[in-house]
N, C-alpha and C. Protein backbone atom coordinates (compact mmCIF):
# COMPACT_ATOMS: atom_id res chain seq x y z
N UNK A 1 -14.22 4.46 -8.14
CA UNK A 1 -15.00 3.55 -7.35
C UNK A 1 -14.18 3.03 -6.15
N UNK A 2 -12.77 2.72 -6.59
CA UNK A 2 -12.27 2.24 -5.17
C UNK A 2 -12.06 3.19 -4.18
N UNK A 3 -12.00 4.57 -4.47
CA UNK A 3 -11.41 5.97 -3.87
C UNK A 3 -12.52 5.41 -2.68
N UNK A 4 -14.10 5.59 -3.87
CA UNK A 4 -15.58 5.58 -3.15
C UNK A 4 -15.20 4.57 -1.65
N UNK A 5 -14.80 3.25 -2.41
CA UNK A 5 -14.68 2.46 -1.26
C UNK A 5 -13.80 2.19 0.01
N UNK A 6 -12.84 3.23 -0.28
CA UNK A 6 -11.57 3.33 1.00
C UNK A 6 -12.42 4.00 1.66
N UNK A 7 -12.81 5.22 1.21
CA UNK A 7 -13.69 6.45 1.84
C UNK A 7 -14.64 5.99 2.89
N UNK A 8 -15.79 5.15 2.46
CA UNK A 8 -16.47 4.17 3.14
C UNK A 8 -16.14 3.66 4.36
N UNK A 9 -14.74 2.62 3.51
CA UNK A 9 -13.83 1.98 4.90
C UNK A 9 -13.70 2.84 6.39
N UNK A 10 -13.42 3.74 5.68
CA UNK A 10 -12.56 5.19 6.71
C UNK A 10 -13.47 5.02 7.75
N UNK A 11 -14.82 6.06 7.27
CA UNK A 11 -15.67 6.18 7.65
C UNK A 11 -16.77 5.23 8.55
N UNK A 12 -16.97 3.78 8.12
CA UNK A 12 -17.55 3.23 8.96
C UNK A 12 -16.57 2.25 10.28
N UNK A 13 -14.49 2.10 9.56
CA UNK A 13 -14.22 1.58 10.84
C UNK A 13 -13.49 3.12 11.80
N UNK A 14 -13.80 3.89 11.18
CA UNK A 14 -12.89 5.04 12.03
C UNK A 14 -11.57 5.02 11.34
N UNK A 15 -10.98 6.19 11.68
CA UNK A 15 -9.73 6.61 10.88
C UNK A 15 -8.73 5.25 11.27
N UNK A 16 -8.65 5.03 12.81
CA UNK A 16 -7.37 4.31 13.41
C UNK A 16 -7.43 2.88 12.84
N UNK A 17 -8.80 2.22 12.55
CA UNK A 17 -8.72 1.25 11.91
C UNK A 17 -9.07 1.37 10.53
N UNK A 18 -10.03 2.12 10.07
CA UNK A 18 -9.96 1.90 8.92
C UNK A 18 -9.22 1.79 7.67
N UNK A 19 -7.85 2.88 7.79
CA UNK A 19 -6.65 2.57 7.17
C UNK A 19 -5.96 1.06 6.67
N UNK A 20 -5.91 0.13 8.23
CA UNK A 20 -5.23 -0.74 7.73
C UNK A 20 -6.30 -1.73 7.18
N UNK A 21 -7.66 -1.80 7.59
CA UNK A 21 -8.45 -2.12 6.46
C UNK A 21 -8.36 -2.44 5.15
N UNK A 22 -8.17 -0.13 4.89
CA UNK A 22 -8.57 -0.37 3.40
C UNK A 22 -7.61 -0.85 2.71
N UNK A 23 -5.98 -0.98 3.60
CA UNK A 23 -4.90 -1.75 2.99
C UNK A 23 -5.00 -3.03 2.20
N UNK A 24 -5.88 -3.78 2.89
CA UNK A 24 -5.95 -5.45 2.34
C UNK A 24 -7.12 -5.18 1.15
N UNK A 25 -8.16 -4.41 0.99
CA UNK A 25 -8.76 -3.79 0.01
C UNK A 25 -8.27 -3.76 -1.35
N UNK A 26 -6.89 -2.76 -1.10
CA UNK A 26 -7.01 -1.82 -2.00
C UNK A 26 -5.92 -3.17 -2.73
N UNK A 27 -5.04 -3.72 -1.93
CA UNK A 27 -4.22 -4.44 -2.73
C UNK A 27 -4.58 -6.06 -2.91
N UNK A 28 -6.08 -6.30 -2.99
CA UNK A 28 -6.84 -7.16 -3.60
C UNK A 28 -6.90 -6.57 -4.80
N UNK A 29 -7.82 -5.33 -4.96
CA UNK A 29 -7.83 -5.06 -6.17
C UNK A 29 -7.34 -4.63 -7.28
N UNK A 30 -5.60 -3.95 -6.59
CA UNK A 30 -4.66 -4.19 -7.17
C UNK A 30 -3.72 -5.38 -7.80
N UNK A 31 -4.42 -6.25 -6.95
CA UNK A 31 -3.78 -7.64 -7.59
C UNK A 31 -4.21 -7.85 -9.13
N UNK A 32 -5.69 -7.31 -9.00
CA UNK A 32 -6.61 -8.09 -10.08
C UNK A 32 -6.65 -7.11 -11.41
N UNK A 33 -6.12 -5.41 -11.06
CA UNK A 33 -6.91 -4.85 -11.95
C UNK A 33 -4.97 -4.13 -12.43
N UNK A 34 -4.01 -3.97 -11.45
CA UNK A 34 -2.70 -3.35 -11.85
C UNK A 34 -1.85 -3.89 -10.93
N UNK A 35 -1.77 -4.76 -11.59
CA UNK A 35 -0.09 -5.51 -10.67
C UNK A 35 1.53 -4.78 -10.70
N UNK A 36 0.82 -2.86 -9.55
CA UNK A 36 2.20 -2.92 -9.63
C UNK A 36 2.94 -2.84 -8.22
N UNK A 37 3.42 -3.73 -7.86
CA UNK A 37 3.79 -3.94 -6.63
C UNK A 37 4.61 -2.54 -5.74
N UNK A 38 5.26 -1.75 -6.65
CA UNK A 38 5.85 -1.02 -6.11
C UNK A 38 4.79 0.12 -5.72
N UNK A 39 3.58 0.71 -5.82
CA UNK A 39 2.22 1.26 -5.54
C UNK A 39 1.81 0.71 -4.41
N UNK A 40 1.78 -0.34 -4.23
CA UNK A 40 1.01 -1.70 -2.92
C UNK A 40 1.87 -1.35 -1.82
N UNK A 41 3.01 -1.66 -1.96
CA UNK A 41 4.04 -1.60 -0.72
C UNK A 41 3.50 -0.08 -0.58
N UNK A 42 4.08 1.06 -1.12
CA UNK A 42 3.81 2.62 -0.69
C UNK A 42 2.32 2.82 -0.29
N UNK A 43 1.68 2.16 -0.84
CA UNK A 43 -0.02 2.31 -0.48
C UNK A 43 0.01 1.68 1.08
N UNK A 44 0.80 0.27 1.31
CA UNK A 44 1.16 -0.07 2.74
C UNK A 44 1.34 0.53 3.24
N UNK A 45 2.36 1.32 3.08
CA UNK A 45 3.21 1.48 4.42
C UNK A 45 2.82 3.39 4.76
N UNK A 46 1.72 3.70 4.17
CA UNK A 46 0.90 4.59 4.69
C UNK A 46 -0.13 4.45 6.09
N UNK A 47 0.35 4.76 6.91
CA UNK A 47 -0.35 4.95 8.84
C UNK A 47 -1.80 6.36 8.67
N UNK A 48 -2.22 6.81 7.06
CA UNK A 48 -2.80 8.40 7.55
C UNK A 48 -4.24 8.05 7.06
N UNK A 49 -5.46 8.01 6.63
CA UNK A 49 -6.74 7.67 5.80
C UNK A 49 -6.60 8.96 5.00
N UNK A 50 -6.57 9.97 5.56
CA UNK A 50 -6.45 11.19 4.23
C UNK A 50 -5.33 11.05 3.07
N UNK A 51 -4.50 10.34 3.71
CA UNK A 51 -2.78 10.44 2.95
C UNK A 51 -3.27 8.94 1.84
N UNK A 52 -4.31 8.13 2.54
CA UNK A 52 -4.19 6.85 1.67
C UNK A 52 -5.05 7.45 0.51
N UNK A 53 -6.44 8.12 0.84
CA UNK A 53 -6.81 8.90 -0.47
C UNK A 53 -6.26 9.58 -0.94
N UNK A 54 -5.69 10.55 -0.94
CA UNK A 54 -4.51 11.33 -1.78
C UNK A 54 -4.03 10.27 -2.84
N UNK A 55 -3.12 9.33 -1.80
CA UNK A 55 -2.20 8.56 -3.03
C UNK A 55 -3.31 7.83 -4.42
N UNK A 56 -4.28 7.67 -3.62
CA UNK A 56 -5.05 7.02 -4.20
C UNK A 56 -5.34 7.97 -5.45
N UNK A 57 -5.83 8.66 -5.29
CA UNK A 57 -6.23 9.80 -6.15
C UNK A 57 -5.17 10.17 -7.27
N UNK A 58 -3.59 10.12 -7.14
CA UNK A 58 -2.99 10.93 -7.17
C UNK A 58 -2.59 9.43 -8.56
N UNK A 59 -2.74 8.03 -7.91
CA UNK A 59 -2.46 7.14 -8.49
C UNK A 59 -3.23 7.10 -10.04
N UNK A 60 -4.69 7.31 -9.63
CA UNK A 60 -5.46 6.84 -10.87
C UNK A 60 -5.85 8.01 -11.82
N UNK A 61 -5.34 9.08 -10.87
CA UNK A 61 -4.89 10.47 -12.20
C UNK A 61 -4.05 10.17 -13.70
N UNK A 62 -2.57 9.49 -12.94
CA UNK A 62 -1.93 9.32 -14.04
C UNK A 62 -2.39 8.04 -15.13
N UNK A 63 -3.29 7.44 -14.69
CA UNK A 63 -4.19 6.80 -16.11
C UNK A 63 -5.12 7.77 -16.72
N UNK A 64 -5.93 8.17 -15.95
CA UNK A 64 -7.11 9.40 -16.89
C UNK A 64 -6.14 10.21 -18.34
């Protein structure tokens, strides 16, 4: 669902903004649902929208 919602982000502010967008997003709901800070910062300090889904993806693999 959050993948769903970066994707969204992307998409309705454009790549150049939507990134740092889905930044404050993603580490709201990281606050609430996996506090792990060291994910947040690397999820930060990503500049790409494809590269932020990847991680994203790549993140909630290793729970499944």
């Amino acid at each position: 669902m959050l993948c769903t919602h970066v994707r969204e982000l992307h998409d309705f502010y454009g790549q150049a903004k939507g990134y740092r967008i889905a930044r404050k997003h993603v580490s709201w709901y990281l606050q609430e649902h996996a506090p792990d800070d060291q994910f947040r910062r690397t999820f930060n300090a990503i500049e790409d929208a494809s590269e932020q889904l990847e991680a994203l993806e790549a993140y909630f693999e290793n729970f499944a």
